[in-house]
N, C-alpha and C. Protein backbone atom coordinates (compact mmCIF):
# COMPACT_ATOMS: atom_id res chain seq x y z
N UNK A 1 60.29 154.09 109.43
CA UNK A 1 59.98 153.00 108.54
C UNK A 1 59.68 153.55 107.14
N UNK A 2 60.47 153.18 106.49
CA UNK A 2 59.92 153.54 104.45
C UNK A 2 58.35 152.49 104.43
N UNK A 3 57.95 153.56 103.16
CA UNK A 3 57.08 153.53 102.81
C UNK A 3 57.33 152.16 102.06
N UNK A 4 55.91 151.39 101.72
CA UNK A 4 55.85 150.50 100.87
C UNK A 4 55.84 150.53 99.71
N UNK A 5 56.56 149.85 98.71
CA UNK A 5 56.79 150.20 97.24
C UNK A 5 55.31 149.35 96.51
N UNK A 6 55.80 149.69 95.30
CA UNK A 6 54.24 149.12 94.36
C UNK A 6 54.71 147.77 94.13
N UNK A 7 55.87 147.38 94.04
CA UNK A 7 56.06 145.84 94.28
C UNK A 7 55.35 144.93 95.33
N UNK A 8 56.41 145.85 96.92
CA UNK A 8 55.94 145.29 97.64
C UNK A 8 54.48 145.33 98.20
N UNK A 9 53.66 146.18 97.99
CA UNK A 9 52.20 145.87 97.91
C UNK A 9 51.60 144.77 96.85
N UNK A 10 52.30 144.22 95.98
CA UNK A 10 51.91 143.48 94.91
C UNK A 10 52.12 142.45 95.29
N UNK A 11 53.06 141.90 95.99
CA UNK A 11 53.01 140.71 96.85
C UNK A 11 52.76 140.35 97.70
N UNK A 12 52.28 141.96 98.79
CA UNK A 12 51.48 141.42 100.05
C UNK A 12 49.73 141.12 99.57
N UNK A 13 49.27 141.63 98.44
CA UNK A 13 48.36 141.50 98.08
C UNK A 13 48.23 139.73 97.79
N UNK A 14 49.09 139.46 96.91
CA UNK A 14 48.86 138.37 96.21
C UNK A 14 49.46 136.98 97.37
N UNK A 15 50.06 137.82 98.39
CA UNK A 15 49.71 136.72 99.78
C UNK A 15 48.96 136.71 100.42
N UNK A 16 47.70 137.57 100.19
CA UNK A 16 47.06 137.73 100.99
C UNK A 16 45.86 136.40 100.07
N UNK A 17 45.88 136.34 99.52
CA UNK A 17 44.93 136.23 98.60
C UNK A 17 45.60 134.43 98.27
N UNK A 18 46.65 133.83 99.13
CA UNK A 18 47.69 132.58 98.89
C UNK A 18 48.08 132.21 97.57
N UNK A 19 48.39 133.27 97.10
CA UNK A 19 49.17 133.08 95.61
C UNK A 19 50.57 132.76 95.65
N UNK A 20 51.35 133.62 96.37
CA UNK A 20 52.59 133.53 96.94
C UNK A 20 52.62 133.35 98.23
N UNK A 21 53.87 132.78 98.83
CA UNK A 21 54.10 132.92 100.30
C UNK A 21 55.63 133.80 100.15
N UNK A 22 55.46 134.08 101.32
CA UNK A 22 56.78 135.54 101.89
C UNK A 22 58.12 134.60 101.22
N UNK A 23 58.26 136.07 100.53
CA UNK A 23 59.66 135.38 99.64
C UNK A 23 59.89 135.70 98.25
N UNK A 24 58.71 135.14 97.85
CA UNK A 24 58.67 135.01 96.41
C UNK A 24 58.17 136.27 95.68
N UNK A 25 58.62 136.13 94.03
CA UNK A 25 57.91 136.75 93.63
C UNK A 25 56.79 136.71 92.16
N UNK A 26 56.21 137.48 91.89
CA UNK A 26 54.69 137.39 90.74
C UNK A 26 55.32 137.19 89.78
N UNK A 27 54.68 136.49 89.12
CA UNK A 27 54.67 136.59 87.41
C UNK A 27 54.55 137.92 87.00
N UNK A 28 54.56 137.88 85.40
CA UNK A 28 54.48 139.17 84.72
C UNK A 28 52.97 138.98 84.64
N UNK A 29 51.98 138.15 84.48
CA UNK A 29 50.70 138.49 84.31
C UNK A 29 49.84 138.24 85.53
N UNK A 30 50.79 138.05 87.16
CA UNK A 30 50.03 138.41 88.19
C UNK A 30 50.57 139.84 88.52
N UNK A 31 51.47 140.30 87.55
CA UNK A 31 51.78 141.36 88.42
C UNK A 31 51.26 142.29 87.84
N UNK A 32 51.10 142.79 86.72
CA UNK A 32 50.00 143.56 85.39
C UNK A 32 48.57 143.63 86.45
N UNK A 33 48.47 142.43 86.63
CA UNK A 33 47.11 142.05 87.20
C UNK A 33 46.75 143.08 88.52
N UNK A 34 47.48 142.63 89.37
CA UNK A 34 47.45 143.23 90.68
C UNK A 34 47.55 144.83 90.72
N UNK A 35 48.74 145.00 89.91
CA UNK A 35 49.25 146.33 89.54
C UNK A 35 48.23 147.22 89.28
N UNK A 36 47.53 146.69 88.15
CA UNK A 36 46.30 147.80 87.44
C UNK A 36 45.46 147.50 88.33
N UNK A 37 44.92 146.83 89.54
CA UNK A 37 44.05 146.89 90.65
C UNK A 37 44.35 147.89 91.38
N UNK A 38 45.80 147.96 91.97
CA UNK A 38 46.06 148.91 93.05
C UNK A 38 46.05 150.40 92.36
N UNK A 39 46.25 150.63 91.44
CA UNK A 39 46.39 151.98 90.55
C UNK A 39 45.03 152.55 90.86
N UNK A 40 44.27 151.26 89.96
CA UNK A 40 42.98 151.85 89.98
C UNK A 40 41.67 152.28 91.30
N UNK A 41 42.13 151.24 91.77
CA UNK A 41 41.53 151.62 93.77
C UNK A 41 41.91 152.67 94.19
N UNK A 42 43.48 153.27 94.28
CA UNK A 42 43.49 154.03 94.64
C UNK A 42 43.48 155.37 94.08
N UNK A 43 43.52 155.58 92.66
CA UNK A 43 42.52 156.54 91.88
C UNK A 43 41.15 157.06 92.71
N UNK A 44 40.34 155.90 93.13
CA UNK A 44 39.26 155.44 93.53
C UNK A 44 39.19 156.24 94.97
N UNK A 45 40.48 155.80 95.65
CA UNK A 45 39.81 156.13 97.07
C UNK A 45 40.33 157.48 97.16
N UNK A 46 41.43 158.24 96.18
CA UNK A 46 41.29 159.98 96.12
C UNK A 46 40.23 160.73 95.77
N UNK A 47 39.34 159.72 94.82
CA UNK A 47 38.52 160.83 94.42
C UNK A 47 37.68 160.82 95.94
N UNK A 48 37.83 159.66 97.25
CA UNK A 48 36.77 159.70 97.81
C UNK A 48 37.72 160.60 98.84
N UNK A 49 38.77 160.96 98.54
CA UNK A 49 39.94 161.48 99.61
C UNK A 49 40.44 161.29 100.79
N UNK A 50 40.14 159.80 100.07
CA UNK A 50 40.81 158.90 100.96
C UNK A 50 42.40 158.54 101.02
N UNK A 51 42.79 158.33 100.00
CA UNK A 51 43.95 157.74 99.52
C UNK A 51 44.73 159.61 99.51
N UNK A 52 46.04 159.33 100.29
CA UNK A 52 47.11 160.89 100.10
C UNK A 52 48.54 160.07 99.56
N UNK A 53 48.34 159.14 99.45
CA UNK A 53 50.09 158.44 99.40
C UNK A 53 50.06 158.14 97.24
N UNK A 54 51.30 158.15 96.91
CA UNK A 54 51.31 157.93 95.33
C UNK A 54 51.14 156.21 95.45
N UNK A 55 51.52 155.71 94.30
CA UNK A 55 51.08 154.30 94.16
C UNK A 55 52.30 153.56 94.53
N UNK A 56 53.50 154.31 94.60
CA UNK A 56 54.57 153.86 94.95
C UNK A 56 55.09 153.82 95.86
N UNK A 57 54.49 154.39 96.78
CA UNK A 57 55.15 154.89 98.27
C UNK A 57 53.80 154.63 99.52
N UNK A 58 53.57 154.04 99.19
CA UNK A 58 52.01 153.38 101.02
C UNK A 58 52.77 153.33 101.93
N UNK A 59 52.10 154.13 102.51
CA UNK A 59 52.52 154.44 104.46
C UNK A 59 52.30 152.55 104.56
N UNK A 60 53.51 152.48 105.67
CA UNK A 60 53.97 151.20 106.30
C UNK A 60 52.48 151.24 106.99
N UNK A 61 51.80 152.33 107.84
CA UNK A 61 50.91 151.66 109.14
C UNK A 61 49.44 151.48 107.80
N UNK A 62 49.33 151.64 107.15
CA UNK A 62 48.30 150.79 106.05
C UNK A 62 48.51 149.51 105.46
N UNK A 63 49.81 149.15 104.72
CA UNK A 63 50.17 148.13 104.30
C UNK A 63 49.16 147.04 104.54
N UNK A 64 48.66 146.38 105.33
CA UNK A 64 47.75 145.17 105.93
C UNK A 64 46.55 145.78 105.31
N UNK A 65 46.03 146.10 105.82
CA UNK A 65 44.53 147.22 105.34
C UNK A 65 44.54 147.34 103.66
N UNK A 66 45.47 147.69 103.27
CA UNK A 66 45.02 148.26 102.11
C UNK A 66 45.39 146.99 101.43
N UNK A 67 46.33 145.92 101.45
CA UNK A 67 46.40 144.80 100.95
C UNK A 67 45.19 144.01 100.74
N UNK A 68 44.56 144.18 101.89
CA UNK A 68 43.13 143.02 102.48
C UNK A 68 42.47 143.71 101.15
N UNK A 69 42.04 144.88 101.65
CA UNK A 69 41.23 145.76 100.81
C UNK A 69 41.30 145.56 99.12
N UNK A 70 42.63 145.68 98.69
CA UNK A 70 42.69 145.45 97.19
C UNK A 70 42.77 143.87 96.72
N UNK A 71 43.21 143.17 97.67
CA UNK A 71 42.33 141.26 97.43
C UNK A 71 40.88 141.33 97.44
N UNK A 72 40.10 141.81 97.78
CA UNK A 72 38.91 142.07 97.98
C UNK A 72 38.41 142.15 96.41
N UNK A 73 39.11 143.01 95.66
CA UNK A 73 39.07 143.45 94.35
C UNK A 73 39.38 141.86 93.44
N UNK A 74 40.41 141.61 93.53
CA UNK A 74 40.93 140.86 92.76
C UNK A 74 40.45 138.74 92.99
N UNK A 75 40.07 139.21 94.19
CA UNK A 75 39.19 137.27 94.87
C UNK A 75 38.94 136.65 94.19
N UNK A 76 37.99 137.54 92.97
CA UNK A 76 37.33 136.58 91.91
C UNK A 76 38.14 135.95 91.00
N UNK A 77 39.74 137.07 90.98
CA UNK A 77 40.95 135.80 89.74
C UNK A 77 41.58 135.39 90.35
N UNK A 78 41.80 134.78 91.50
CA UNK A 78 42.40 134.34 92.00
C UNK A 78 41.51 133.38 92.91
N UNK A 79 40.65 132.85 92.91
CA UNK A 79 39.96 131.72 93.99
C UNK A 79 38.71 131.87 93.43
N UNK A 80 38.10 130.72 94.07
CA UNK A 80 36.97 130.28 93.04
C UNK A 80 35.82 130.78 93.82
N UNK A 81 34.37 130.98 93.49
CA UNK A 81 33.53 132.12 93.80
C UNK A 81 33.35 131.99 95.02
N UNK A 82 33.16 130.85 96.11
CA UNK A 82 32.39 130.56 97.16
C UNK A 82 33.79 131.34 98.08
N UNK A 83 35.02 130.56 97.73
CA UNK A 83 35.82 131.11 98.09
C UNK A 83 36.33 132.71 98.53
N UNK A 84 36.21 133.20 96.90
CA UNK A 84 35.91 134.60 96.54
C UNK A 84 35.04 135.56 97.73
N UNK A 85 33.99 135.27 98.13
CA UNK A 85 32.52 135.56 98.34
C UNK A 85 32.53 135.85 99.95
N UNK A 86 33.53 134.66 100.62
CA UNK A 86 33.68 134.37 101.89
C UNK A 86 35.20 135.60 102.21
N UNK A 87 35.94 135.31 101.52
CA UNK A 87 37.12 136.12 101.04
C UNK A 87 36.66 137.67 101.23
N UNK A 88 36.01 138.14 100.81
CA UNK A 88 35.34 139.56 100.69
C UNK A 88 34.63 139.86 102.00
N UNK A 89 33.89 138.72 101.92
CA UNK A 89 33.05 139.37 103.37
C UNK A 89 33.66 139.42 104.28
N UNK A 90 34.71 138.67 104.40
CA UNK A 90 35.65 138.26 105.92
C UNK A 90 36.80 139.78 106.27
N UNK A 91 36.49 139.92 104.92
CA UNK A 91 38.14 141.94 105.06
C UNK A 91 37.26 142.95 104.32
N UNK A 92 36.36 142.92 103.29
CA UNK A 92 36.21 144.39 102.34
C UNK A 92 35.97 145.38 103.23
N UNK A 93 34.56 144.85 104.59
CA UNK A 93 34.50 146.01 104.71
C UNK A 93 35.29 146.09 106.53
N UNK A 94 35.89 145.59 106.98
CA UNK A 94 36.77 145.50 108.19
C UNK A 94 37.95 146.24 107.87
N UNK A 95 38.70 146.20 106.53
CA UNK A 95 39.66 146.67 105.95
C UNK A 95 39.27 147.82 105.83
N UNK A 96 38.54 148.63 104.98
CA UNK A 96 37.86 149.58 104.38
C UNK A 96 37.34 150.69 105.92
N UNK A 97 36.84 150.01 106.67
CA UNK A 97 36.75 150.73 108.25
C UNK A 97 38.49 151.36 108.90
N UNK A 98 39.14 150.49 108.62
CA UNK A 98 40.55 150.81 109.41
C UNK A 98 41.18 151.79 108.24
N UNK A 99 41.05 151.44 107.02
CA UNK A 99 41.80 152.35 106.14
C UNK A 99 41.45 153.94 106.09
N UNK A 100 39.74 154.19 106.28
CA UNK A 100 39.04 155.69 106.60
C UNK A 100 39.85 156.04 108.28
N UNK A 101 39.76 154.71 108.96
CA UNK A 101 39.98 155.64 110.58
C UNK A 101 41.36 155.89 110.25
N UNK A 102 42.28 155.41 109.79
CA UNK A 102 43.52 155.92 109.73
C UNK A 102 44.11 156.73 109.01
N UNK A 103 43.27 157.12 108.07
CA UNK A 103 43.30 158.53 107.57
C UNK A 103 42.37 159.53 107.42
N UNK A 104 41.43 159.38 108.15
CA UNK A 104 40.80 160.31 109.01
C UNK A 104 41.38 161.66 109.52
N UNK A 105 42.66 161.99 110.12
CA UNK A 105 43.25 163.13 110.66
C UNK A 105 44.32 163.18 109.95
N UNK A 106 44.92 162.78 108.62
CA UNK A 106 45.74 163.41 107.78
C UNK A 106 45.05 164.38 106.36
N UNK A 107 45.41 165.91 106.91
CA UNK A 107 45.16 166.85 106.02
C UNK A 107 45.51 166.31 104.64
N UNK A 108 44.12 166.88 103.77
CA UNK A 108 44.82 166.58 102.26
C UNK A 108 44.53 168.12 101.75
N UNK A 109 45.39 168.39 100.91
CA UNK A 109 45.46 169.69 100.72
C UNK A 109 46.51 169.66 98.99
N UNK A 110 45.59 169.43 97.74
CA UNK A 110 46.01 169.28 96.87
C UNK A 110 47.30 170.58 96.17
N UNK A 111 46.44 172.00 96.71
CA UNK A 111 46.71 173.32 96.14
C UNK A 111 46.90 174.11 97.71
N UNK A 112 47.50 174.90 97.72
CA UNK A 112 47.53 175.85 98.80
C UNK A 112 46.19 176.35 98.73
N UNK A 113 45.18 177.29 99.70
CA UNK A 113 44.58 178.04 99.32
C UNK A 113 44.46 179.35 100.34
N UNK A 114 43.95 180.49 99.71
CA UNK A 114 44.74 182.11 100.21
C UNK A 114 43.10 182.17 101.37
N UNK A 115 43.71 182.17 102.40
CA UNK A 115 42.72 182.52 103.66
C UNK A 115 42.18 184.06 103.59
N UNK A 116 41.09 184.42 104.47
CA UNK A 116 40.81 185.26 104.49
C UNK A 116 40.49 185.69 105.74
N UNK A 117 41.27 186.65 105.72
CA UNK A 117 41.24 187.41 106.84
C UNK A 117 40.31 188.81 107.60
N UNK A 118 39.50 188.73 108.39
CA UNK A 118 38.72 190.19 108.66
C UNK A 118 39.33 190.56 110.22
């Protein structure tokens, strides 16, 4: 299975969130929108070394997870607070649990580094 592109995370996001339904696609200022969310999260979850995939390429078995996860971010422009509020609590941190266990046992290894041997 290919990886998920930064599009198509941009619209599973923004279905997640009932902006679009399967099919369609974003505006230029939902997609700016979403876009600079997912960039920046996952900036976010390398520094926590979490995130190993570029912004363009998300492993297929995350796709769901990390969608939930970056609506989580974005609830508040897209639905109104109570909404928002219920929205968050119902995936941030259910999402955020499955996204650590599933990369949990993939090595990240930015630089080689020289072992030492006795």
């Amino acid at each position: 299975m290919a990886d998920a592109t930064l599009a198509e995370m941009r619209n599973r996001v923004l279905e997640k969130l009932f902006v679009l339904i399967a099919g369609e696609t974003a505006d230029s200022e939902d997609t700016a929108t979403v876009e600079k969310v997912i960039v920046s999260t996952n900036e976010e979850l390398r520094e926590n070394e979490i995130c190993y995939w570029s912004d363009s390429a998300t492993p297929q078995h995350l796709v769901e997870h990390l969608a939930a996860y970056y609506a989580c971010y974005l609830a508040n422009d897209f639905m109104d607070a109570q909404e928002a509020a219920a929205f968050k609590q119902d995936n941030e941190a259910k999402s955020m649990f499955r996204i650590r266990e599933l990369t949990a046992n993939v090595r990240r290894v930015d630089t080689p580094s020289k072992g030492t041997y006795f």
